[in-house]
N, C-alpha and C. Protein backbone atom coordinates (compact mmCIF):
# COMPACT_ATOMS: atom_id res chain seq x y z
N UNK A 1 57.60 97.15 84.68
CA UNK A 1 56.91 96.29 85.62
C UNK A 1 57.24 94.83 85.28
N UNK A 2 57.14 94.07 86.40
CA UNK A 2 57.56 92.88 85.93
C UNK A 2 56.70 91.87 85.52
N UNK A 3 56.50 90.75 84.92
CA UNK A 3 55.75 89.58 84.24
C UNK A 3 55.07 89.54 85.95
N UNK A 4 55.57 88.82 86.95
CA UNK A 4 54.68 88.45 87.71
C UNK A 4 53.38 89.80 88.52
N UNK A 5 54.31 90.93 88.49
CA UNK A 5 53.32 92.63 88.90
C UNK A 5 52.09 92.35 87.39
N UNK A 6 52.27 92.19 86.56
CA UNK A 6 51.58 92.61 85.44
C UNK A 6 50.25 91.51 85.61
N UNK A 7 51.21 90.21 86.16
CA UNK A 7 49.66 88.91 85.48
C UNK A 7 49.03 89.15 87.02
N UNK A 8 49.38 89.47 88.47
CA UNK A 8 49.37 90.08 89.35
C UNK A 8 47.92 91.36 89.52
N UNK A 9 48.32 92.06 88.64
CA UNK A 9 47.21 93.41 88.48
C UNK A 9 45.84 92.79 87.70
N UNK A 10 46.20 92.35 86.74
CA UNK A 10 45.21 91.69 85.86
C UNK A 10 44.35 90.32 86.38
N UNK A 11 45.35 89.81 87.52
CA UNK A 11 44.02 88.80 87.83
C UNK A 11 43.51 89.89 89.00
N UNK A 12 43.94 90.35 89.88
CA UNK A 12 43.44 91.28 90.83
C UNK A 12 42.17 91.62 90.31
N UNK A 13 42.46 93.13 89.57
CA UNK A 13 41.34 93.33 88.95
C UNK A 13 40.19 92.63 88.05
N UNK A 14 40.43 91.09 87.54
CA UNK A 14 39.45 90.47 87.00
C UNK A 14 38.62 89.96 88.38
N UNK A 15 39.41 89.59 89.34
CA UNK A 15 38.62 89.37 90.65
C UNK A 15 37.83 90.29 90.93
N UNK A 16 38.13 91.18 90.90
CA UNK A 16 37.05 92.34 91.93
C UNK A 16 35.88 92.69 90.76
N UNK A 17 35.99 92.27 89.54
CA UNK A 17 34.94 92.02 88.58
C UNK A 17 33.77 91.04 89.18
N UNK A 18 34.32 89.63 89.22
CA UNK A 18 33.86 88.51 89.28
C UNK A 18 33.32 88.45 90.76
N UNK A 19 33.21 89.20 91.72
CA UNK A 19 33.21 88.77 92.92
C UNK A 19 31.64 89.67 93.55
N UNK A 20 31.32 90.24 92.31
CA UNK A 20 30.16 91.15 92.61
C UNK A 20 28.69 90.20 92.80
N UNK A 21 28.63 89.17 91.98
CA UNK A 21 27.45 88.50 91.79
C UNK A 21 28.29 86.83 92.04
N UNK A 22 27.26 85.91 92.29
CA UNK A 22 28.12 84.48 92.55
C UNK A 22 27.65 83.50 90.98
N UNK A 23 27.37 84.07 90.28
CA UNK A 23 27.91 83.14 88.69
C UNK A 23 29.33 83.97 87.96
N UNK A 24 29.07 84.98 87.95
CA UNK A 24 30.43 85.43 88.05
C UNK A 24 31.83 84.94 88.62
N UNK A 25 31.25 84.75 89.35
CA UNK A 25 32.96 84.07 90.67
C UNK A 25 32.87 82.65 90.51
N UNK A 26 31.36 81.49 90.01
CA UNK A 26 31.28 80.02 90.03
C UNK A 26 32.36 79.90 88.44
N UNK A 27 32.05 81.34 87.39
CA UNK A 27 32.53 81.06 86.39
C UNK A 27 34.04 81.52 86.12
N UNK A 28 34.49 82.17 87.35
CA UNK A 28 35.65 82.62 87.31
C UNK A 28 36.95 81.66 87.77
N UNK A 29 36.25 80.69 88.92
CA UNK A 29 36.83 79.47 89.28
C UNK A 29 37.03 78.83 88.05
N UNK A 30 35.82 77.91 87.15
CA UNK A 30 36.33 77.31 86.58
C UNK A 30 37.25 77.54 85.27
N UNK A 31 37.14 78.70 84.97
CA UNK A 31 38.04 79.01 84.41
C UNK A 31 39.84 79.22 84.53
N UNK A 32 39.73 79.45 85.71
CA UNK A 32 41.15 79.41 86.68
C UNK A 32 41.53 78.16 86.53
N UNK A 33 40.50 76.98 87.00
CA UNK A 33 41.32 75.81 86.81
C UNK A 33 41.29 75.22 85.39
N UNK A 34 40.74 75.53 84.85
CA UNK A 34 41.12 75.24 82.92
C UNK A 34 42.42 76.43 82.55
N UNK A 35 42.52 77.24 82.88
CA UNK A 35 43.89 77.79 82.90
C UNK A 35 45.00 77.62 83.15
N UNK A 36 44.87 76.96 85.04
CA UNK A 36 45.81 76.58 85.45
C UNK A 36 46.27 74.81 84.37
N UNK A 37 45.05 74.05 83.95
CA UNK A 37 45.87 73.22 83.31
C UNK A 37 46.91 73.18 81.91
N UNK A 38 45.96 74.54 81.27
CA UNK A 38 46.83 74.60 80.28
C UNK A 38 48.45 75.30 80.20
N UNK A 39 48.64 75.82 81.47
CA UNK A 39 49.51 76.77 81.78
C UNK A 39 50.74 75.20 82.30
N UNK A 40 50.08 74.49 83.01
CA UNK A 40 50.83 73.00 83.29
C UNK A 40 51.32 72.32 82.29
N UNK A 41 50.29 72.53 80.90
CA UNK A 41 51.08 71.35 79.46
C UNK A 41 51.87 72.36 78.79
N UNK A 42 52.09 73.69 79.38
CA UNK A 42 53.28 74.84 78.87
C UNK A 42 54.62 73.86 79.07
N UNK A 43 54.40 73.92 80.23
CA UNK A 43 56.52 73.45 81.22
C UNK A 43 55.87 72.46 80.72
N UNK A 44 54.99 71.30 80.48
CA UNK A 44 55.21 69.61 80.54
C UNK A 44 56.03 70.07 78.68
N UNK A 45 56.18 70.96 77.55
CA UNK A 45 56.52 70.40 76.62
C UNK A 45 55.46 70.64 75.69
N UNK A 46 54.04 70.95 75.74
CA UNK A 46 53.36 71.51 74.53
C UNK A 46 53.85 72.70 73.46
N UNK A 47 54.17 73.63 74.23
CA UNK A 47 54.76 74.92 73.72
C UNK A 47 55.99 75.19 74.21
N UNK A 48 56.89 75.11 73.68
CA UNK A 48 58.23 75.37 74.28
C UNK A 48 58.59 76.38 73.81
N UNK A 49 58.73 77.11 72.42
CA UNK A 49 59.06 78.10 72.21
C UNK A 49 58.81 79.38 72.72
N UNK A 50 57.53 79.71 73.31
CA UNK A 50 56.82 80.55 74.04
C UNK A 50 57.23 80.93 75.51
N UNK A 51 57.60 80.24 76.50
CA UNK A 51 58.53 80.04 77.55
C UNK A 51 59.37 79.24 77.38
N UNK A 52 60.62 80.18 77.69
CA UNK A 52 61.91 79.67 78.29
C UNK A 52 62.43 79.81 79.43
N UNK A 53 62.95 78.94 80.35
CA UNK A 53 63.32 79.20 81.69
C UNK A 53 65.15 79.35 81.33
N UNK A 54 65.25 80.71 82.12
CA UNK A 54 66.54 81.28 81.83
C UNK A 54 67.72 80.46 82.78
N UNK A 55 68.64 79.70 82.61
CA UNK A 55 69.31 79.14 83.82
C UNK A 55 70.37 80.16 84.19
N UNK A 56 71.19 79.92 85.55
CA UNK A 56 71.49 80.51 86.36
C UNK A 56 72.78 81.74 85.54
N UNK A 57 72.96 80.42 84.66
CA UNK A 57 74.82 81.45 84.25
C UNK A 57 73.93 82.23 82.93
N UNK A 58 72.96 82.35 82.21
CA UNK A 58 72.34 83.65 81.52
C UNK A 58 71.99 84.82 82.41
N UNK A 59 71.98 85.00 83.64
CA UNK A 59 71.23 85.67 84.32
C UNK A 59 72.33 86.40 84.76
N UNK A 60 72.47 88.00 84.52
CA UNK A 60 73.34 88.28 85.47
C UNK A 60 72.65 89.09 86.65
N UNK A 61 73.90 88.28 87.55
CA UNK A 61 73.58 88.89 89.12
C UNK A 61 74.13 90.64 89.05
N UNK A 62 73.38 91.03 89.37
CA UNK A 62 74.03 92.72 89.80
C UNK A 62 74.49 92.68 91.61
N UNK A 63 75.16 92.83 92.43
CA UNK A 63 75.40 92.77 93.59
C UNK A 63 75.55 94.51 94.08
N UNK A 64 75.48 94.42 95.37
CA UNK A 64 75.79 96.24 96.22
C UNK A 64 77.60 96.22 95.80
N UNK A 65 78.16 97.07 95.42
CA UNK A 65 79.24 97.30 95.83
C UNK A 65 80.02 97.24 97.42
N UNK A 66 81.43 96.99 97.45
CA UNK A 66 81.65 97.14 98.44
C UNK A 66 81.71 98.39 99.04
N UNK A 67 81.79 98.24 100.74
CA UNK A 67 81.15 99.42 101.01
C UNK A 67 82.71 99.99 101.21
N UNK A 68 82.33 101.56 100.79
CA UNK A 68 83.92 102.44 101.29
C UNK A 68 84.18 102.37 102.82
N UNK A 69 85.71 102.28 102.34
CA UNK A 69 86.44 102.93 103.97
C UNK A 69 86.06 103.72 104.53
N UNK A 70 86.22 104.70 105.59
CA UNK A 70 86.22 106.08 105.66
C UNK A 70 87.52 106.26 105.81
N UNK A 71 88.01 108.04 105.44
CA UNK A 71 89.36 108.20 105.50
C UNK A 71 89.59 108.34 106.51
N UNK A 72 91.11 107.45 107.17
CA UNK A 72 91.54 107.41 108.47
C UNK A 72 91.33 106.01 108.58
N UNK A 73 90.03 105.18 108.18
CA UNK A 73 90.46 103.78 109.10
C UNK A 73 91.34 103.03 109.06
N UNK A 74 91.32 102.49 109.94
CA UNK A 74 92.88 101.34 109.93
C UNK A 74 92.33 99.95 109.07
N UNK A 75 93.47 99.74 108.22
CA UNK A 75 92.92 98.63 107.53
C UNK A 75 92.64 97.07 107.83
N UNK A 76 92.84 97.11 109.30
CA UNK A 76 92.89 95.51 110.03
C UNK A 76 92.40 95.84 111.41
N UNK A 77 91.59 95.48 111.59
CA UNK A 77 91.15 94.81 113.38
C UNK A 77 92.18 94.95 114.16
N UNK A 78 92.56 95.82 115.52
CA UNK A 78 93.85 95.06 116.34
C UNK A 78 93.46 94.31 117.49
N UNK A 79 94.06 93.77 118.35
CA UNK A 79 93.35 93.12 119.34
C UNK A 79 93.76 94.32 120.19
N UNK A 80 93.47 93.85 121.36
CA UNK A 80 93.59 94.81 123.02
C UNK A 80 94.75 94.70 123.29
N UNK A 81 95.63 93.39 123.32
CA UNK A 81 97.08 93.55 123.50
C UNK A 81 97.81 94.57 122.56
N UNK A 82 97.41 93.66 121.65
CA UNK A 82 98.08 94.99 119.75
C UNK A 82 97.86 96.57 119.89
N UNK A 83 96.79 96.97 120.46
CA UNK A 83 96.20 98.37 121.08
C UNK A 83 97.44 98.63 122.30
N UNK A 84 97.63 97.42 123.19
CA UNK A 84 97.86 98.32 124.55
C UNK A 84 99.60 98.41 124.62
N UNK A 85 100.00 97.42 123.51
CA UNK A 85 101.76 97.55 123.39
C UNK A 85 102.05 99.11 122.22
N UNK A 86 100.84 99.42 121.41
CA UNK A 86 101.50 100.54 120.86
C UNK A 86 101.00 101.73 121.22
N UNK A 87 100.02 101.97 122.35
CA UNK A 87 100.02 103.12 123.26
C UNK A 87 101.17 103.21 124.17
N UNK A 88 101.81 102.19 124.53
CA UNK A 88 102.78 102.06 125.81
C UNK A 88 104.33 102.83 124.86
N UNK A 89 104.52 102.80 124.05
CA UNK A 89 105.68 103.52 123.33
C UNK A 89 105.26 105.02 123.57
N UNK A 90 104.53 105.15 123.80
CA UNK A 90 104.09 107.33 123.38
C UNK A 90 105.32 107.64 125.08
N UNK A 91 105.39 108.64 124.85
CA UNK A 91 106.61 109.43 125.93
C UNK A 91 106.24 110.64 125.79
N UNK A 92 106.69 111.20 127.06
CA UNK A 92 106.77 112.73 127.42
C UNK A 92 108.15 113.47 126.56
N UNK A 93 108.11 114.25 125.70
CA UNK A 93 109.00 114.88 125.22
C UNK A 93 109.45 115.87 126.31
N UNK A 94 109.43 116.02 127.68
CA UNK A 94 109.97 116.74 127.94
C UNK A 94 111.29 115.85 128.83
N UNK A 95 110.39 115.30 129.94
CA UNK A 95 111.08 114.36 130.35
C UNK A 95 111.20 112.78 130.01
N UNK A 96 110.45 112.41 129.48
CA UNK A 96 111.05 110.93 128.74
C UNK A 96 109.98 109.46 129.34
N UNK A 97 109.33 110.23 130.50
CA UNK A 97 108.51 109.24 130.95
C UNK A 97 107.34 108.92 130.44
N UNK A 98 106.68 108.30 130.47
CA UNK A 98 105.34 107.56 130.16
C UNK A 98 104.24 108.14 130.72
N UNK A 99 103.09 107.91 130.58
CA UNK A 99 101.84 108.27 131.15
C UNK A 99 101.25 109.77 130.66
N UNK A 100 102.15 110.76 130.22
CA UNK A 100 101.40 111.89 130.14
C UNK A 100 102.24 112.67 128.82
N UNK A 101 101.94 113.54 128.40
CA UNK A 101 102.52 114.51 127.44
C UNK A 101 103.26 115.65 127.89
N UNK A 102 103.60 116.63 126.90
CA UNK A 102 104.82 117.68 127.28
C UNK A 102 103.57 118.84 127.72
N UNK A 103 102.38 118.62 127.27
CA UNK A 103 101.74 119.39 128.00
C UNK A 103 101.39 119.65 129.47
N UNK A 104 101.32 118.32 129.92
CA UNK A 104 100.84 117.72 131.79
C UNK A 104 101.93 117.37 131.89
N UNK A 105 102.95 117.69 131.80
CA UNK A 105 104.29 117.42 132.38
C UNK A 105 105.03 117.74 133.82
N UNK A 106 104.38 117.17 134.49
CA UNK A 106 104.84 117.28 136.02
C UNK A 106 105.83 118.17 136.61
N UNK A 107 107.17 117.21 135.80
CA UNK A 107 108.09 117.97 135.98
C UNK A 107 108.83 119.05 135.51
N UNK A 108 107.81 119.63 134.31
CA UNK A 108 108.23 120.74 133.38
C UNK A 108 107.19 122.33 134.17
N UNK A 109 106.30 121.51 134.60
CA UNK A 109 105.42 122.46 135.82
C UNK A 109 106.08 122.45 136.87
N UNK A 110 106.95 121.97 137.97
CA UNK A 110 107.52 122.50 138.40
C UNK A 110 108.77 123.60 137.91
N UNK A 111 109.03 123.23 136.83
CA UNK A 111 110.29 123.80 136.83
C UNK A 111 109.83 125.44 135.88
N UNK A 112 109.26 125.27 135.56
CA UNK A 112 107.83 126.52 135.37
C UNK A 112 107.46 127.63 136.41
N UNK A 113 107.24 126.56 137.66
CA UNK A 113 106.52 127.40 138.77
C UNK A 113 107.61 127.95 139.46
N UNK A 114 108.94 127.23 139.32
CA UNK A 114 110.25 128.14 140.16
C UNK A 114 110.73 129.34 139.40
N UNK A 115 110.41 129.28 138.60
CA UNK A 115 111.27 130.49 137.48
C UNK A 115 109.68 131.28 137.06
N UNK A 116 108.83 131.12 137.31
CA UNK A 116 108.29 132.87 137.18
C UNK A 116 107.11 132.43 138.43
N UNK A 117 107.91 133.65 139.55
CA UNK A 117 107.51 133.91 140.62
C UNK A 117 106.54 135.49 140.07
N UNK A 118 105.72 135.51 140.79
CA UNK A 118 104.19 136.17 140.67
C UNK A 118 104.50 137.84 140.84
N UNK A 119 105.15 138.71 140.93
CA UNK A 119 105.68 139.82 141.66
C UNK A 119 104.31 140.56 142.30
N UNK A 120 103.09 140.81 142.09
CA UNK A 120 101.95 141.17 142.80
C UNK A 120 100.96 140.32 142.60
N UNK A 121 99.68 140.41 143.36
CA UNK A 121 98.34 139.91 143.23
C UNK A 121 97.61 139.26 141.93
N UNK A 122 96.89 138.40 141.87
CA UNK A 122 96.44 138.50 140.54
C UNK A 122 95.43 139.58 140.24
N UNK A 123 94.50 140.26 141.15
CA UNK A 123 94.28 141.10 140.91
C UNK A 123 94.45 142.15 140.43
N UNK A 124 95.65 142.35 140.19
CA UNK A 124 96.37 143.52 140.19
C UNK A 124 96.40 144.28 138.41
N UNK A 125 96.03 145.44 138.35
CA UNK A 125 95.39 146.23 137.21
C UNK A 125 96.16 145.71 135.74
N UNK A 126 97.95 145.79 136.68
CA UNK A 126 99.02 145.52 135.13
C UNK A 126 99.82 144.59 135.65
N UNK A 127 99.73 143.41 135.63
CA UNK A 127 100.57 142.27 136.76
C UNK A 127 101.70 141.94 135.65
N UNK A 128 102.97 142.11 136.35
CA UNK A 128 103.72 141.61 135.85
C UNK A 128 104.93 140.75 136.18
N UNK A 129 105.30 139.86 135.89
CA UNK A 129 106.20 138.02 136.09
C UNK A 129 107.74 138.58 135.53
N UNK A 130 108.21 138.14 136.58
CA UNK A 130 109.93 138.53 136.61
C UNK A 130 110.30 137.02 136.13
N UNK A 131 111.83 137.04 135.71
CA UNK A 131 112.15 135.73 135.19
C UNK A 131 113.42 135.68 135.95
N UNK A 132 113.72 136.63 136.94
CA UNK A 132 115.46 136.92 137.72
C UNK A 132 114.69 136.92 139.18
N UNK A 133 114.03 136.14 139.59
CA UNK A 133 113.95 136.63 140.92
C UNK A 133 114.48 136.40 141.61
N UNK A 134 115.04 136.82 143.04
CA UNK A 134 114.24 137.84 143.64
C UNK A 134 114.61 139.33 143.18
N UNK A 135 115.65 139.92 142.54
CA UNK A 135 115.92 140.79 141.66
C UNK A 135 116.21 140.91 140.38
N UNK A 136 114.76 141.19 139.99
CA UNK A 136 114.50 140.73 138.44
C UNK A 136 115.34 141.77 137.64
N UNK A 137 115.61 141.03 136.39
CA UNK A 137 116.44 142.29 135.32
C UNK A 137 115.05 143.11 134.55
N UNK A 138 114.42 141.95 134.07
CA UNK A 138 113.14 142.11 133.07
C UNK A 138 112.14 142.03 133.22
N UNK A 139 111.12 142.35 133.16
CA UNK A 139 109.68 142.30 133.47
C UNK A 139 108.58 142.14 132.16
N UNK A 140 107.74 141.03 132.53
CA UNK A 140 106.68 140.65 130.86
C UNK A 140 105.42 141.64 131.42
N UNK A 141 105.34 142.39 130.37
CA UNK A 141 103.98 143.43 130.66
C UNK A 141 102.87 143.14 129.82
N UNK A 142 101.97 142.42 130.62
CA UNK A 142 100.69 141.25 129.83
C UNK A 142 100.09 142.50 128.84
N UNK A 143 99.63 143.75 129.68
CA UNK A 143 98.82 144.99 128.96
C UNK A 143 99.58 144.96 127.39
N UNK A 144 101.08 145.35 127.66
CA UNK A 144 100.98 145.73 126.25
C UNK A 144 102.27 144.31 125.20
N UNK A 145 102.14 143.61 125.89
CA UNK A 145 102.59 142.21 125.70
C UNK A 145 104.50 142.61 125.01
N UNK A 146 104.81 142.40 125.93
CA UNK A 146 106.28 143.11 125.84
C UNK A 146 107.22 143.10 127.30
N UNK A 147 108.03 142.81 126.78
CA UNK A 147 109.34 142.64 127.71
C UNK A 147 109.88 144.14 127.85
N UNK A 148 110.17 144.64 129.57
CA UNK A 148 110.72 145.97 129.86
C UNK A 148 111.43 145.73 130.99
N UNK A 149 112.63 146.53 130.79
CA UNK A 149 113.86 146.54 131.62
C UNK A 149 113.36 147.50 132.92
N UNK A 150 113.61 146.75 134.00
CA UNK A 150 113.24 147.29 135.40
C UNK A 150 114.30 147.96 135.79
N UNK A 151 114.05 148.99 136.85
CA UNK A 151 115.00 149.88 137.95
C UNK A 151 114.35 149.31 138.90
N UNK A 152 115.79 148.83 139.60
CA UNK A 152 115.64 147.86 140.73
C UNK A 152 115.45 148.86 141.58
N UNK A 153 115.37 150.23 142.04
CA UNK A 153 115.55 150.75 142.77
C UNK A 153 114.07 150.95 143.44
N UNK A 154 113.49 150.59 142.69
CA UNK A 154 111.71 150.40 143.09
C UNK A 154 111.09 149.21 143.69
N UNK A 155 112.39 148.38 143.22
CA UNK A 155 111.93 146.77 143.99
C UNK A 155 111.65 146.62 145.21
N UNK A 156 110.22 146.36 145.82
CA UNK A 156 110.85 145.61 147.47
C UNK A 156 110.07 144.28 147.51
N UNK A 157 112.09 143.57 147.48
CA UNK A 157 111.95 142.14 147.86
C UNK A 157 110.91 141.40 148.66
N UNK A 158 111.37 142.52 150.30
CA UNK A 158 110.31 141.84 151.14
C UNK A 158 108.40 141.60 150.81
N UNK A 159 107.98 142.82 150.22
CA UNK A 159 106.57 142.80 149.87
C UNK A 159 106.21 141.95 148.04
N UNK A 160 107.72 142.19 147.50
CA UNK A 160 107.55 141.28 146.06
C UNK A 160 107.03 141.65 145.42
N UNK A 161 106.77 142.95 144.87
CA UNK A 161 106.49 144.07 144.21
C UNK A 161 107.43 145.62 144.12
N UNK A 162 106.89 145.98 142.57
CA UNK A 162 107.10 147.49 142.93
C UNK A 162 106.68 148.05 143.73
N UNK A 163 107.03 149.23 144.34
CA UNK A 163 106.23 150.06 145.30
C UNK A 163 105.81 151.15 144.45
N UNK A 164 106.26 151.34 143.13
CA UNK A 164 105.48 152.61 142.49
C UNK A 164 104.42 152.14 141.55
N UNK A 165 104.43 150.74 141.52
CA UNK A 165 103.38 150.44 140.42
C UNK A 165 102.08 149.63 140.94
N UNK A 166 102.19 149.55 142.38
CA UNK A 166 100.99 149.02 142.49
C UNK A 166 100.75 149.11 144.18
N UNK A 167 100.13 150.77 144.16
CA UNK A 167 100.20 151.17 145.72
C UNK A 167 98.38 150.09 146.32
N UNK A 168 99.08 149.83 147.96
CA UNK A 168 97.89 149.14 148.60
C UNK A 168 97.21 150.05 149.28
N UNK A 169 95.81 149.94 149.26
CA UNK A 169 95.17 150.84 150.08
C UNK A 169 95.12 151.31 151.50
């Protein structure tokens, strides 16, 4: 506890002594101020050995540490320009343009949607995507996730399906 908590508690509680009856509290005043003077010819130089006032460079300061990074931050502020010239470098790895990734790639979705044409419904129990159309060599069979060599002889172009693998009602 510290010097000022300690003389703190002790006058507290001598108060709530003194405050019950009023010679008590007339005698508690004057005592305070015969205290307070002798406590004044302390610092004027009566007693010096008894208090010492500590100056600034005996005292050490303890301070907070600095606070951590988190991992990942960037070690400098950028501005909005500094932000908006090194987003503008990112490119589409597929085609080379700006604005989007190889994922949303415009032109990698088209060229996607020409080369696997749908051969039945999506409904359909075992649907399976030719990569030769309109007379496919190979067929991807989602059920059992595997590539199988077709007999074209089942193909019809016009309806874009087998006719043995996926009769209409």
């Amino acid at each position: 506890m510290s010097r000022h908590g300690m003389l703190a508690h002790a006058a507290s509680e001598l108060v709530d002594d003194a405050s019950l009856t009023d010679a008590r509290s007339t005698f508690l005043l004057g005592e305070f101020q015969s205290l307070r003077i002798r406590v004044k010819d302390i610092d004027s130089g009566g007693n010096i050995g008894m208090s010492r006032n500590k100056t600034r460079e005996e005292t050490q300061v303890i301070r907070d540490p600095n606070p951590v990074r988190a991992k990942g931050c960037e070690k400098r502020l950028k501005s909005g320009k500094e932000k908006a010239l090194s987003q503008s470098s990112r490119q589409c790895r597929a085609c080379g343009n700006s604005g989007h990734d190889k994922r949303t790639c415009p032109t990698l979705q088209n060229r996607l949607d020409n080369t696997l044409p749908l051969q039945y419904p999506y409904n359909a129990p075992n649907p399976h995507y030719s990569y030769d159309a309109p007379n496919p060599q190979y067929s991807y069979d989602m059920s059992n996730d595997r590539f199988t060599s077709i007999d074209n002889s089942n193909y019809d172009a016009a309806a874009g399906f087998f006719s043995n693998q996926y009769p209409f009602p």
